[in-house]
N, C-alpha and C. Protein backbone atom coordinates (compact mmCIF):
# COMPACT_ATOMS: atom_id res chain seq x y z
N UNK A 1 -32.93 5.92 2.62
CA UNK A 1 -31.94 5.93 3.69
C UNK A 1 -30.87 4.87 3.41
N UNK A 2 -29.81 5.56 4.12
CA UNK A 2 -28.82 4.13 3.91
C UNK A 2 -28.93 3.05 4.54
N UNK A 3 -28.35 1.86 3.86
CA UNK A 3 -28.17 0.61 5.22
C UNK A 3 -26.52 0.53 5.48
N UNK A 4 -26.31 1.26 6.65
CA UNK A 4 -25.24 1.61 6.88
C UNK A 4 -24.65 0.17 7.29
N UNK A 5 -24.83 -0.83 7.54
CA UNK A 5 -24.17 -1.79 8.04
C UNK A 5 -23.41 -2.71 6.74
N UNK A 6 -23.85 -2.67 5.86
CA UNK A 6 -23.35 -3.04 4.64
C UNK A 6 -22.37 -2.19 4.14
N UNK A 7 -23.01 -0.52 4.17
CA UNK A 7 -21.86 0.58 4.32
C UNK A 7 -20.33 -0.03 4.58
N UNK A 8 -20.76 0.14 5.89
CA UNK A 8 -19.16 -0.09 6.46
C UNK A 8 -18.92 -1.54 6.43
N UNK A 9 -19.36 -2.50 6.16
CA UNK A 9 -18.53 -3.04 5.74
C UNK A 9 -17.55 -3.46 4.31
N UNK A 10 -18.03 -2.60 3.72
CA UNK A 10 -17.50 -1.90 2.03
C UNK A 10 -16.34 -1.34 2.23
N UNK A 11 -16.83 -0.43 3.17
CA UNK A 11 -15.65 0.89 3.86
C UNK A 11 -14.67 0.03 4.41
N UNK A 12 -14.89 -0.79 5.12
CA UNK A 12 -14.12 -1.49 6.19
C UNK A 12 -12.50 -2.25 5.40
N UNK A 13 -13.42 -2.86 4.25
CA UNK A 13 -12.54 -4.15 3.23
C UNK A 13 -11.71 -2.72 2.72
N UNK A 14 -12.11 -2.01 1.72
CA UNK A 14 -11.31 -0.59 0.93
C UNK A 14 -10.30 0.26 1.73
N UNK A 15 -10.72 0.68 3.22
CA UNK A 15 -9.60 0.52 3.99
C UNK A 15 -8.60 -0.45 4.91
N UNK A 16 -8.96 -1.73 5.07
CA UNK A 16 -7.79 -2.58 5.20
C UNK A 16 -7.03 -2.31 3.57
N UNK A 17 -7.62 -2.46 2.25
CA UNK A 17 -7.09 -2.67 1.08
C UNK A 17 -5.68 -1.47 1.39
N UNK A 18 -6.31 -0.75 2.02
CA UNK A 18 -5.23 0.54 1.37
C UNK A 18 -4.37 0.04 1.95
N UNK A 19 -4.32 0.33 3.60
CA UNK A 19 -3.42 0.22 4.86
C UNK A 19 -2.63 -0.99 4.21
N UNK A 20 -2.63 -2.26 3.64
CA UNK A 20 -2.22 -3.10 2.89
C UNK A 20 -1.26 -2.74 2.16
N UNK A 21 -1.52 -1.88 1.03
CA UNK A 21 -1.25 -1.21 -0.05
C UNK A 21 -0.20 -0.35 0.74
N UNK A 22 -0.41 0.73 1.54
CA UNK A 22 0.16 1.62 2.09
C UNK A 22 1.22 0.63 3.21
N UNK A 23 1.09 -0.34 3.62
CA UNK A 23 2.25 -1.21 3.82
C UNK A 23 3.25 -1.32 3.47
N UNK A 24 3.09 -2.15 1.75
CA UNK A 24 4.18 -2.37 1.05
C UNK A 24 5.02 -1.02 0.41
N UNK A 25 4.65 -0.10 0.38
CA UNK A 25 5.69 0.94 -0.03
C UNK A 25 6.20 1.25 1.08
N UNK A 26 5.47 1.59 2.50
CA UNK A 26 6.24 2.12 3.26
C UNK A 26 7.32 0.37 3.63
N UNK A 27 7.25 -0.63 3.39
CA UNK A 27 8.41 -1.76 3.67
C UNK A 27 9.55 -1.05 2.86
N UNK A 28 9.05 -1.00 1.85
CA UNK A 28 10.51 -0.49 0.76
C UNK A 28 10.97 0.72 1.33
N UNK A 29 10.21 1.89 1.51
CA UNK A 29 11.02 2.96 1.93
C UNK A 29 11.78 2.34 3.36
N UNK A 30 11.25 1.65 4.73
CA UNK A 30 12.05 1.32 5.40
C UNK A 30 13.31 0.70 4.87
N UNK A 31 13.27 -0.30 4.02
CA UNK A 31 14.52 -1.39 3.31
C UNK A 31 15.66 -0.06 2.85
N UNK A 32 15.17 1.12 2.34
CA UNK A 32 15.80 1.76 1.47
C UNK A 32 16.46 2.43 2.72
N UNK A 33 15.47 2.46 4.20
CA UNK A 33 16.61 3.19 4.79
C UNK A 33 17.66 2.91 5.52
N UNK A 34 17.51 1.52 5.59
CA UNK A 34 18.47 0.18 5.99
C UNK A 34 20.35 0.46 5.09
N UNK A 35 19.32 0.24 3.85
CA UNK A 35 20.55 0.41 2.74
C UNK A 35 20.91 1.68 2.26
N UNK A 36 20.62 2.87 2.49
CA UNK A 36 21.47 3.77 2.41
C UNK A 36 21.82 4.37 3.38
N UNK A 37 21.34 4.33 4.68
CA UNK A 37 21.50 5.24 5.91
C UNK A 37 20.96 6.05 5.70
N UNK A 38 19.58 6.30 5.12
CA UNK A 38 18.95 7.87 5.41
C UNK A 38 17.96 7.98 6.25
N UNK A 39 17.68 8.57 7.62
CA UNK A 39 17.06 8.51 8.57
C UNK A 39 16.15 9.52 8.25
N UNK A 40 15.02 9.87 8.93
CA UNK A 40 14.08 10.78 9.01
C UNK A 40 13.26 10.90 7.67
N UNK A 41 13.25 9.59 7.03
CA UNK A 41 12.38 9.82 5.62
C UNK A 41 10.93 8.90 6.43
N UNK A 42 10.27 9.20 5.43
CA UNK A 42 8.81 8.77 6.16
C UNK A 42 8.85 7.37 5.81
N UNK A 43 8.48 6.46 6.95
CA UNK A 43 8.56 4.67 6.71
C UNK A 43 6.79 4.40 6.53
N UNK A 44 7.14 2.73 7.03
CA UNK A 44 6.20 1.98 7.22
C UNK A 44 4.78 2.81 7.79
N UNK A 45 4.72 3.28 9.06
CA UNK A 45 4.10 3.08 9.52
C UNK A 45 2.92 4.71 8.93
N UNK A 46 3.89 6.13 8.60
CA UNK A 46 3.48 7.09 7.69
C UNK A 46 2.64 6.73 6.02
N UNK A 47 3.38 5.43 5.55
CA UNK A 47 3.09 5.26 4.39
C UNK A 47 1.15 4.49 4.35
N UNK A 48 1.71 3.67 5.61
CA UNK A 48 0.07 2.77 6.13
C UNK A 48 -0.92 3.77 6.54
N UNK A 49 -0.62 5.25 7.28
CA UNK A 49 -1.76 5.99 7.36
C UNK A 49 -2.14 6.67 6.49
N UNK A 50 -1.25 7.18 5.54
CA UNK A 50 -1.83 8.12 4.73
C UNK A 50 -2.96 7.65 3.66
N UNK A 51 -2.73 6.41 3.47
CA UNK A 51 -3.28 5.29 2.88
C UNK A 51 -4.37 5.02 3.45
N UNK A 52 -4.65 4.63 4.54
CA UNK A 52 -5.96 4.63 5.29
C UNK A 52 -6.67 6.07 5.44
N UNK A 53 -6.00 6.72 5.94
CA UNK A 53 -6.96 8.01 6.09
C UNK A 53 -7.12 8.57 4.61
N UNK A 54 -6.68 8.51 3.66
CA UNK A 54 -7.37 9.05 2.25
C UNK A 54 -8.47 8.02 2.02
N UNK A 55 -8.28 6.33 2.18
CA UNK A 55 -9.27 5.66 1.80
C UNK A 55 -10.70 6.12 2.77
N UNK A 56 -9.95 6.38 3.96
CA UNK A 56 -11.16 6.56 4.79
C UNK A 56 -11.99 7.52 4.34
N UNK A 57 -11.12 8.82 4.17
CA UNK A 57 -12.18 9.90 3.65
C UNK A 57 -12.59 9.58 2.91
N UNK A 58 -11.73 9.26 1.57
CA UNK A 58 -13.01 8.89 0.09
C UNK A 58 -14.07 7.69 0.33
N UNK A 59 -13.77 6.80 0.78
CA UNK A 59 -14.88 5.58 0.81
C UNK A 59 -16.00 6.85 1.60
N UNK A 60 -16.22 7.03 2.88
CA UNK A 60 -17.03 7.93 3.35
C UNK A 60 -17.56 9.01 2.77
N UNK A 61 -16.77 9.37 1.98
CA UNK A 61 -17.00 10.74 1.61
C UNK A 61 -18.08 10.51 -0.21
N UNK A 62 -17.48 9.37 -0.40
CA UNK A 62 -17.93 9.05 -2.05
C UNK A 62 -19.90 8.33 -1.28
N UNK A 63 -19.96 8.03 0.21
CA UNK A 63 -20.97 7.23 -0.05
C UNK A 63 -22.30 8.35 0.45
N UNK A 64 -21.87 9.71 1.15
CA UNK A 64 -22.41 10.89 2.37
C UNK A 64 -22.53 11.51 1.00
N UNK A 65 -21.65 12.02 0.00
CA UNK A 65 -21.84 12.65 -1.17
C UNK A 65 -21.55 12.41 -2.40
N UNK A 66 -22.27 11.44 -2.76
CA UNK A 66 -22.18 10.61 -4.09
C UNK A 66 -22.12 11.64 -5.07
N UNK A 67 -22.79 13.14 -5.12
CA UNK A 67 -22.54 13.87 -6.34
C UNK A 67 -21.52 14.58 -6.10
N UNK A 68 -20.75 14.59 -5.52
CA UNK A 68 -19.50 14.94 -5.73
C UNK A 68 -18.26 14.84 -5.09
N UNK A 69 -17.49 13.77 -5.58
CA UNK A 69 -16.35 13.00 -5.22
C UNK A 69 -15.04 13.37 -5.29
N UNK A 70 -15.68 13.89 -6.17
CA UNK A 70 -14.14 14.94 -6.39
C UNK A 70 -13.57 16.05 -5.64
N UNK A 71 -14.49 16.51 -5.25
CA UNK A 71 -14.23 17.81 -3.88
C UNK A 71 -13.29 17.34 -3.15
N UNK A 72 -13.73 15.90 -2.70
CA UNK A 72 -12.87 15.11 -1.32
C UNK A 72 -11.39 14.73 -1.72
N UNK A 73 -11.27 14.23 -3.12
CA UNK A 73 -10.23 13.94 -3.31
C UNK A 73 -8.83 14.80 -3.52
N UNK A 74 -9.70 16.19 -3.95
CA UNK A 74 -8.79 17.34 -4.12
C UNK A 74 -8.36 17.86 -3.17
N UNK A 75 -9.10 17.74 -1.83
CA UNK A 75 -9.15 18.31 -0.62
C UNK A 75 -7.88 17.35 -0.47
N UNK A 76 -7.91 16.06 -0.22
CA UNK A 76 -7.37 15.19 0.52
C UNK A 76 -5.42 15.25 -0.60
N UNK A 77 -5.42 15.93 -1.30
CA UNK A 77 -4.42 16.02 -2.36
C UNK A 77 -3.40 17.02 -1.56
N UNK A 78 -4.73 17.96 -1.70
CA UNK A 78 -3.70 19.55 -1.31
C UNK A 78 -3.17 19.37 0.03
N UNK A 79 -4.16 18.75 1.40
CA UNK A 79 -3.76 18.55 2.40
C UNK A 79 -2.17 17.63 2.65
N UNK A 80 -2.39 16.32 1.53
CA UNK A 80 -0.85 15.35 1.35
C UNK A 80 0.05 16.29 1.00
N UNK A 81 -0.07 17.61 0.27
CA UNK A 81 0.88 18.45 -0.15
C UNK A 81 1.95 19.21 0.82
N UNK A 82 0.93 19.84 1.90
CA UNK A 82 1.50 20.73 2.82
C UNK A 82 2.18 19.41 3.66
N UNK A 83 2.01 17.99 4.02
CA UNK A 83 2.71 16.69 4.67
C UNK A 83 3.95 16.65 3.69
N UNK A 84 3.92 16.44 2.73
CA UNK A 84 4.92 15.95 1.91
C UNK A 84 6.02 17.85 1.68
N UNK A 85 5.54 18.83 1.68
CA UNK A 85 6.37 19.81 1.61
C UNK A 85 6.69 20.11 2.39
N UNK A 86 6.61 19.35 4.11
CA UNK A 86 7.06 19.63 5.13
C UNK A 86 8.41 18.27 5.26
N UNK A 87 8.57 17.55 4.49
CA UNK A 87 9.60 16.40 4.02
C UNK A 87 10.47 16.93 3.63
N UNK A 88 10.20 18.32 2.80
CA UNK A 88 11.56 18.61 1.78
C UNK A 88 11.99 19.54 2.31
N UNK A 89 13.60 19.57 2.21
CA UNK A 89 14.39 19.78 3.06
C UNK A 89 15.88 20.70 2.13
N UNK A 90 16.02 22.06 2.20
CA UNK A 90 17.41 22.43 0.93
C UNK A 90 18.38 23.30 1.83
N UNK A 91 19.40 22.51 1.48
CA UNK A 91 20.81 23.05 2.20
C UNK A 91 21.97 22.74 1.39
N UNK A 92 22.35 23.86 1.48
CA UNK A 92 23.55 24.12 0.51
C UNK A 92 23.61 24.19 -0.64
N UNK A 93 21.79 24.37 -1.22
CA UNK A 93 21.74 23.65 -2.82
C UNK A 93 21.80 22.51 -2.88
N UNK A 94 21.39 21.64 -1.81
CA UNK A 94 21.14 20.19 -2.74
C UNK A 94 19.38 20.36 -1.65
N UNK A 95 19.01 19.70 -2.94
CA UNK A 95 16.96 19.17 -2.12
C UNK A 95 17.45 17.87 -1.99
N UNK A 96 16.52 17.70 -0.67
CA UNK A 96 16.69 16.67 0.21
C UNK A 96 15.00 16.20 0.18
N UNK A 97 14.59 14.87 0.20
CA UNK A 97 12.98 14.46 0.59
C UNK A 97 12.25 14.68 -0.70
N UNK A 98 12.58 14.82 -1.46
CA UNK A 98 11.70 15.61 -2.47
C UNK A 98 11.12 13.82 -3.23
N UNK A 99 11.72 12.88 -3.03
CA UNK A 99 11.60 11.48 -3.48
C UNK A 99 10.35 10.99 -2.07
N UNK A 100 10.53 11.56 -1.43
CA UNK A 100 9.95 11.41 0.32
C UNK A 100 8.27 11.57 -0.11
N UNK A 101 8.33 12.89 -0.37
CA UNK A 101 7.22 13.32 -0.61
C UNK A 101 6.38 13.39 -1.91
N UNK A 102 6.86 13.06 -3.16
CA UNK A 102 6.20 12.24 -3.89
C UNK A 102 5.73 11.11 -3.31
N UNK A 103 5.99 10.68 -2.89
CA UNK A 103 5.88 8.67 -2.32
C UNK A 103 4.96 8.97 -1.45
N UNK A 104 4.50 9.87 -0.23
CA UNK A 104 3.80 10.18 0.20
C UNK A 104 2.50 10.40 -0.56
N UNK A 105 2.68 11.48 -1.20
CA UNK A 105 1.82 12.24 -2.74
C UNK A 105 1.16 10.98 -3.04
N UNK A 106 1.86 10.15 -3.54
CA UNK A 106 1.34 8.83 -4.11
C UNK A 106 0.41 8.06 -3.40
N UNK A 107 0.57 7.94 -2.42
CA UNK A 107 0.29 6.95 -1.34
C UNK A 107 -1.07 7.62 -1.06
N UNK A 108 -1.68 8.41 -1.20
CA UNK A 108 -2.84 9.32 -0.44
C UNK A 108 -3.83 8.63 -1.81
N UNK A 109 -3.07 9.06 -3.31
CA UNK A 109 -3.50 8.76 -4.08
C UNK A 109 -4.04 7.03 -4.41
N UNK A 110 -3.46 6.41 -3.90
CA UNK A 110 -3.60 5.30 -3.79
C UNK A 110 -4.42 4.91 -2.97
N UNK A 111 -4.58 5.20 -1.90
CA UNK A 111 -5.63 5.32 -0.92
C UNK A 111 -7.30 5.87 -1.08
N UNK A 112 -6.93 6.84 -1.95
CA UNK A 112 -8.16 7.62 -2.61
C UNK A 112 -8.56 6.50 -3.94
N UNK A 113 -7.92 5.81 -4.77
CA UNK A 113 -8.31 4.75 -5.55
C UNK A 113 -8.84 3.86 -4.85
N UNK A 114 -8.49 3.16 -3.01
CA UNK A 114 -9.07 1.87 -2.98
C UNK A 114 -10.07 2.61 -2.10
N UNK A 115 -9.86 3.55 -1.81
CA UNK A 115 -10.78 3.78 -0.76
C UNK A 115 -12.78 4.27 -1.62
N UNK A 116 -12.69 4.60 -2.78
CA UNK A 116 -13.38 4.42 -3.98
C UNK A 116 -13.65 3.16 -4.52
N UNK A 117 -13.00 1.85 -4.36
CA UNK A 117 -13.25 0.77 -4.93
C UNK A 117 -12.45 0.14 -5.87
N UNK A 118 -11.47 0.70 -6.25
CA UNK A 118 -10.68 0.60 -7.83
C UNK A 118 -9.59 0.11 -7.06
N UNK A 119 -9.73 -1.11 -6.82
CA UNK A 119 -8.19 -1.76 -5.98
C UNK A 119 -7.60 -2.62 -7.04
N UNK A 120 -7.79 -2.72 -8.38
CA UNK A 120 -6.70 -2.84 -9.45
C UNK A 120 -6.18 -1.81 -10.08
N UNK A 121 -6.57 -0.82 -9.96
CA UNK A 121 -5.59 0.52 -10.22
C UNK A 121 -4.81 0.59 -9.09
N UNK A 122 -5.28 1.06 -7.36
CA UNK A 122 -4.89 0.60 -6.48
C UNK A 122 -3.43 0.00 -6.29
N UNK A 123 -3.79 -1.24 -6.30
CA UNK A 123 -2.49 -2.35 -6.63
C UNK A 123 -1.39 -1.98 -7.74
N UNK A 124 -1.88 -1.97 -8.81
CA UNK A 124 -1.13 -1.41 -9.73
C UNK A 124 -0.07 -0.26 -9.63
N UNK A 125 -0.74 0.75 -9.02
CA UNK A 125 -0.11 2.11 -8.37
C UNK A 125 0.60 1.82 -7.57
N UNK A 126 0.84 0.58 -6.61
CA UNK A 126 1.16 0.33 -5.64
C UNK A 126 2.81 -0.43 -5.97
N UNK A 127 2.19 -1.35 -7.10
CA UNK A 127 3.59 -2.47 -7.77
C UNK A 127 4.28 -1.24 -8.67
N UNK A 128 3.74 -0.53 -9.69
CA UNK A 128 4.50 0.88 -10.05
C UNK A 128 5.09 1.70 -9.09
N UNK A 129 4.71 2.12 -8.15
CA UNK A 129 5.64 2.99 -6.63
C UNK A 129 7.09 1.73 -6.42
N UNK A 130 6.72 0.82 -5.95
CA UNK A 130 7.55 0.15 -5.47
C UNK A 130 9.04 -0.08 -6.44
N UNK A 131 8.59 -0.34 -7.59
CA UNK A 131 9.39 -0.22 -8.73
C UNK A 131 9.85 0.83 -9.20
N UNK A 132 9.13 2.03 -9.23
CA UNK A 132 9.94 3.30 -9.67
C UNK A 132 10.92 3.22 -7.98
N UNK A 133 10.60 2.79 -6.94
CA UNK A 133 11.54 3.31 -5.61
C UNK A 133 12.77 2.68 -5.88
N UNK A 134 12.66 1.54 -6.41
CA UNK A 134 13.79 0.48 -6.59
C UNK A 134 14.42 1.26 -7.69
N UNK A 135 14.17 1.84 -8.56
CA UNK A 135 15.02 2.07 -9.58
C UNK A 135 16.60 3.08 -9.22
N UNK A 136 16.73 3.49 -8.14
CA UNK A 136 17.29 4.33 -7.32
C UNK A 136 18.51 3.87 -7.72
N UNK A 137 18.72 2.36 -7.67
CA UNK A 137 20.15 1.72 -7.67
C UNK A 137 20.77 2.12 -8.85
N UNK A 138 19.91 2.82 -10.28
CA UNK A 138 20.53 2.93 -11.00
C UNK A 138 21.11 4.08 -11.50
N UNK A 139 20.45 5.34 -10.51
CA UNK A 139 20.31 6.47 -10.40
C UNK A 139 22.35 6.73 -10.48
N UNK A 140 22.46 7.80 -11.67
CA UNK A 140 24.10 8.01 -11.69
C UNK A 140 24.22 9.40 -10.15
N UNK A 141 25.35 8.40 -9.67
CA UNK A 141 25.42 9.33 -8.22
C UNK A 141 26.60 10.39 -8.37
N UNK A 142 26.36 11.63 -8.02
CA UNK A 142 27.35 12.55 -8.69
C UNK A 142 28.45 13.06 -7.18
């Protein structure tokens, strides 16, 4: 049997980690919407759940069904998909959100790393997001 009290508190640390994690990108996407004026992209507070609720499922889900972890994570993929393809947005021929919902995409993924334990991939994924978001400034604007 399990000793669930040790459980969760495993679970507990891996999801603050994320919500953490899922913090700092959604800061940048807010900053980004400061500085360009683009409203209705997913912030702070979208970026901190998706992050928690993937860690949540996988930490739970990796400890209820240790032989197979992967089910949950695929599940928890396709579900960020139909969130993030409800972001993107095409009018007139130009796509709109499509940067939205990667970052989202990401963020689940990231969540599913700490929420598993791997909070230096985690992190990593986290300082890589933030940095590919920033690179925007250099993006040639047509």
């Amino acid at each position: 049997m399990f000793d669930f009290q040790n459980i969760e508190v495993e679970i507990i640390t891996w999801i603050l980690v994320a919500a953490l994690l899922g913090i700092l990108i959604g800061v940048q996407r807010e900053r980004r919407k400061l500085i360009d004026k683009v409203y209705g992209s997913a912030g702070l507070r979208t970026h901190a759940m998706v992050c928690l609720g993937s860690a949540l499922i996988a930490s739970a889900g990796s400890v209820m069904f240790p032989s197979d972890p992967v089910r949950l994570a695929a599940s928890i993929m396709t579900g960020i998909g139909f969130i993030g393809a409800g972001t993107i947005i095409a009018t007139r021929g130009r796509i709109k959100g499509l940067t939205n919902a990667a970052t989202i995409w990401v963020s689940a993924a990231i969540g599913i790393a700490a929420g598993i334990d791997l909070f230096l991939s985690a992190a990593v994924a986290t300082i890589l997001t933030v940095i590919i978001l920033e690179l925007k400034r250099f993006e040639r604007m047509d």
